[in-house]
N, C-alpha and C. Protein backbone atom coordinates (compact mmCIF):
# COMPACT_ATOMS: atom_id res chain seq x y z
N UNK A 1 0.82 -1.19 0.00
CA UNK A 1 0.00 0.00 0.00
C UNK A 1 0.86 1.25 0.00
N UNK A 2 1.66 0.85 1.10
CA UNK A 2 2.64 2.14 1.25
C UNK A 2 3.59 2.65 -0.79
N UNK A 3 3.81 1.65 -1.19
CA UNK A 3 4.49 1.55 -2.23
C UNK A 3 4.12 2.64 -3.43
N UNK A 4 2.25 1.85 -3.33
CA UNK A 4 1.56 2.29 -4.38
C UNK A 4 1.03 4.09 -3.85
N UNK A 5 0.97 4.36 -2.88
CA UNK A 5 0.81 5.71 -2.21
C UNK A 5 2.14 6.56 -2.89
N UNK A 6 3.20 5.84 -2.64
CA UNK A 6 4.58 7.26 -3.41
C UNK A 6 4.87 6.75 -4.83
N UNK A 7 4.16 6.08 -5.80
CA UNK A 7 4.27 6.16 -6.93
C UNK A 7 3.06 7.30 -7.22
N UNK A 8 2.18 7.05 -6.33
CA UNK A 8 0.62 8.41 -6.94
C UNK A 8 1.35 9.58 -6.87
N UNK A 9 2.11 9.87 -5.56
CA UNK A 9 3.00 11.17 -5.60
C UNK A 9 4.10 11.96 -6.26
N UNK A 10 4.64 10.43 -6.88
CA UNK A 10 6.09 10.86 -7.81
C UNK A 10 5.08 11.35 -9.29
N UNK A 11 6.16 12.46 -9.30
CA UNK A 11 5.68 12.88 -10.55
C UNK A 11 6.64 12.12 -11.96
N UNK A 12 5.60 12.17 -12.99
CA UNK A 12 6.03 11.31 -14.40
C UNK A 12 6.45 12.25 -15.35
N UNK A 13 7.19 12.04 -16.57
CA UNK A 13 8.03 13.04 -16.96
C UNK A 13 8.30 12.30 -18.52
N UNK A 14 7.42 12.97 -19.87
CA UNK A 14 8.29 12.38 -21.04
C UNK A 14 9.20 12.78 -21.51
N UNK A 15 9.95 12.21 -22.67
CA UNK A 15 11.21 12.77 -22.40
C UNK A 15 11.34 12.52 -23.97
N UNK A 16 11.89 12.90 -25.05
CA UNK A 16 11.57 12.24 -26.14
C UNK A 16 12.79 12.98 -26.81
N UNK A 17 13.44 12.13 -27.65
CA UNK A 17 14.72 12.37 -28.42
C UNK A 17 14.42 12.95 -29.77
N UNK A 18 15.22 14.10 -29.87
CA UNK A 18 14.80 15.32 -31.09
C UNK A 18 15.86 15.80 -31.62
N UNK A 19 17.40 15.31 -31.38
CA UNK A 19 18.15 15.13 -32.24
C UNK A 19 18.96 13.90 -32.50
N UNK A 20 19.77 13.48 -33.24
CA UNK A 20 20.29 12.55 -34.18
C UNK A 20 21.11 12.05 -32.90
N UNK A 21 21.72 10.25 -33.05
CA UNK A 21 23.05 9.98 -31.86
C UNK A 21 23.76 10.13 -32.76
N UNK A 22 23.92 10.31 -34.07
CA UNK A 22 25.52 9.67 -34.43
C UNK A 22 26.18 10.77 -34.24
N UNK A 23 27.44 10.53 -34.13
CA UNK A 23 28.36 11.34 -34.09
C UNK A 23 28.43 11.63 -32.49
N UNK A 24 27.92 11.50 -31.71
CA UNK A 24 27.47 12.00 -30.90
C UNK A 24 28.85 11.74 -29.41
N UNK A 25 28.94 11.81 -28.13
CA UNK A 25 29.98 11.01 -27.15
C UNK A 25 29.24 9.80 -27.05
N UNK A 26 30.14 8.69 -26.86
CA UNK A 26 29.66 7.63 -26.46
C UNK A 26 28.94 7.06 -24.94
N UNK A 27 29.63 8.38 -24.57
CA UNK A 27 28.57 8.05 -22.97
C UNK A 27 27.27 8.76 -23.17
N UNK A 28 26.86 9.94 -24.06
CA UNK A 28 26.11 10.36 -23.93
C UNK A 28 24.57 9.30 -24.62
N UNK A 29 25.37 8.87 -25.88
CA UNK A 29 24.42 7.37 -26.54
C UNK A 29 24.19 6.48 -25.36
N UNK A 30 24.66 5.90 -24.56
CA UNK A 30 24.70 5.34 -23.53
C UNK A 30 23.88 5.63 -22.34
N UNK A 31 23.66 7.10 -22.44
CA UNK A 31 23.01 7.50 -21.52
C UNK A 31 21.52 7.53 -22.29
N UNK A 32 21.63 7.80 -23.54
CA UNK A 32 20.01 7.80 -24.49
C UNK A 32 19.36 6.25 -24.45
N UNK A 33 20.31 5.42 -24.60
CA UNK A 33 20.02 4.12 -24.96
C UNK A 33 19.43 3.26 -23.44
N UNK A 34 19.53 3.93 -22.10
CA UNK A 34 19.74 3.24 -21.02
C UNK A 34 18.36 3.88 -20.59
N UNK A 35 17.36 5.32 -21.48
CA UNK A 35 16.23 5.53 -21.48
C UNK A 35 15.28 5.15 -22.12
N UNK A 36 15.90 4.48 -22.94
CA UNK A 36 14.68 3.81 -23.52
C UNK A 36 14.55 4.79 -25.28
N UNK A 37 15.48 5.59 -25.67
CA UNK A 37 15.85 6.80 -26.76
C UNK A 37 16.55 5.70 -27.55
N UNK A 38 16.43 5.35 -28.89
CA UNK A 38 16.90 4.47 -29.51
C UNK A 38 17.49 5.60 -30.93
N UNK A 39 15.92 6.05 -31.55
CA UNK A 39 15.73 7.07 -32.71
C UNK A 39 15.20 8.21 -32.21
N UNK A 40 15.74 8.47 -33.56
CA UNK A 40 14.81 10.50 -33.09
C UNK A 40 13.45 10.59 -33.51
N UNK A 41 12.91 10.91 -32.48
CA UNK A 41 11.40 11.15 -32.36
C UNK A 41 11.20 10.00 -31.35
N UNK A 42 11.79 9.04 -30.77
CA UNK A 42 10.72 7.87 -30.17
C UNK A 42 10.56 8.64 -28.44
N UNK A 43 9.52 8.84 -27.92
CA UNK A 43 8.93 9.09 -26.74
C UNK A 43 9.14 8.20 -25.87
N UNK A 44 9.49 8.42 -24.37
CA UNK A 44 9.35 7.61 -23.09
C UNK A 44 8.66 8.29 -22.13
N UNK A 45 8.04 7.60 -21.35
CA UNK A 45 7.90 8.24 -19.73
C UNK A 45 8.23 7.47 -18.88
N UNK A 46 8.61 8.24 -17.80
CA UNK A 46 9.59 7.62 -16.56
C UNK A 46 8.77 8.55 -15.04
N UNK A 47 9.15 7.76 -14.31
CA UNK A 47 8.69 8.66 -12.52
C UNK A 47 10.03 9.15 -12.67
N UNK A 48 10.02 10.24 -12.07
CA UNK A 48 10.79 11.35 -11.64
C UNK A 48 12.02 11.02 -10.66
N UNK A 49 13.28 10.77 -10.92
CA UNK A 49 14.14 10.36 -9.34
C UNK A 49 15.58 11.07 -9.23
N UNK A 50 16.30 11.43 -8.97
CA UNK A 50 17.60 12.12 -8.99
C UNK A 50 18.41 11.64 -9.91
N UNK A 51 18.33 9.91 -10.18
CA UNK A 51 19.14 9.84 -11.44
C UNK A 51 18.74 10.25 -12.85
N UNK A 52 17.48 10.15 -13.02
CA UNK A 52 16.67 10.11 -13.71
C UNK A 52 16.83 12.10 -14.35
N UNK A 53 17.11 12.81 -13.35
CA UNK A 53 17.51 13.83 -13.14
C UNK A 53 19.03 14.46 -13.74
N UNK A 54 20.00 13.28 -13.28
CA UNK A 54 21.24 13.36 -14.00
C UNK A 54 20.96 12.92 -14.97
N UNK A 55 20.35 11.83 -15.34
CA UNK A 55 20.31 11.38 -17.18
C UNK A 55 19.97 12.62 -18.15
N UNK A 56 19.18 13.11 -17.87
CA UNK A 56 18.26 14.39 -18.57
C UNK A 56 19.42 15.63 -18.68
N UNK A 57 20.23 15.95 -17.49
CA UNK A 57 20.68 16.97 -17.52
C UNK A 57 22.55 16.79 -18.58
N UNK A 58 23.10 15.17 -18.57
CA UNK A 58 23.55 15.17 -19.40
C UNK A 58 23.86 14.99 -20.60
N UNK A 59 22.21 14.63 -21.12
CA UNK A 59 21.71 14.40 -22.37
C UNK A 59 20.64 15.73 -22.92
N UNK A 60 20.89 16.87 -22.40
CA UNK A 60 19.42 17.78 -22.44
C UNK A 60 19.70 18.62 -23.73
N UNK A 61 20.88 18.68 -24.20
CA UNK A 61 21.17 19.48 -26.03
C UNK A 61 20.55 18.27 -27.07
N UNK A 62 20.26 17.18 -26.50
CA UNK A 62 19.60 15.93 -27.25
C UNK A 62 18.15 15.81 -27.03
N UNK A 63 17.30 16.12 -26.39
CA UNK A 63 15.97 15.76 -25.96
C UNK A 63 15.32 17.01 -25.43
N UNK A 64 13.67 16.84 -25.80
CA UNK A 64 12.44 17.26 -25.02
C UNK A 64 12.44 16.75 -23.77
N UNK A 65 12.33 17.89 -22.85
CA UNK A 65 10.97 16.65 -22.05
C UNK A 65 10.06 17.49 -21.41
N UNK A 66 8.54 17.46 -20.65
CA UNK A 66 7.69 17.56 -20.89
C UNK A 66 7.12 17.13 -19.39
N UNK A 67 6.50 17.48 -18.78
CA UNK A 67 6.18 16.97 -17.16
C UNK A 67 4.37 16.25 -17.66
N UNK A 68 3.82 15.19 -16.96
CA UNK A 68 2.84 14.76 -17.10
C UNK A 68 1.62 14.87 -16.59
């Protein structure tokens, strides 16, 4: 119960890839690929968490994102 109570609270967040990987750093592909960002244009949503936080902020010249 307790579980399903702080998923209602975490907030959800899409995130969607809007430019190209190639060429790109290899950690930063790494960091697209470990969201679920394969191609440009494909959409994800995720709950909200501090890493989730670092992923975004060192991939953010690569992606939208969008609060839910």
């Amino acid at each position: 119960m307790a579980k399903a109570k702080r998923e209602a609270q975490a907030s959800s967040i899409k995130i969607k890839l809007v430019k190209s990987l190639s060429g790109r750093n290899a950690k930063h592909i790494a960091t697209a690929h470990s969201l679920g960002l394969n191609k440009t244009g494909k959409e994800v949503e995720h709950v909200m968490n501090d890493a989730l936080k670092g992923k975004i902020s060192q991939i953010s010249y690569l992606i939208q994102t969008s609060e839910v």
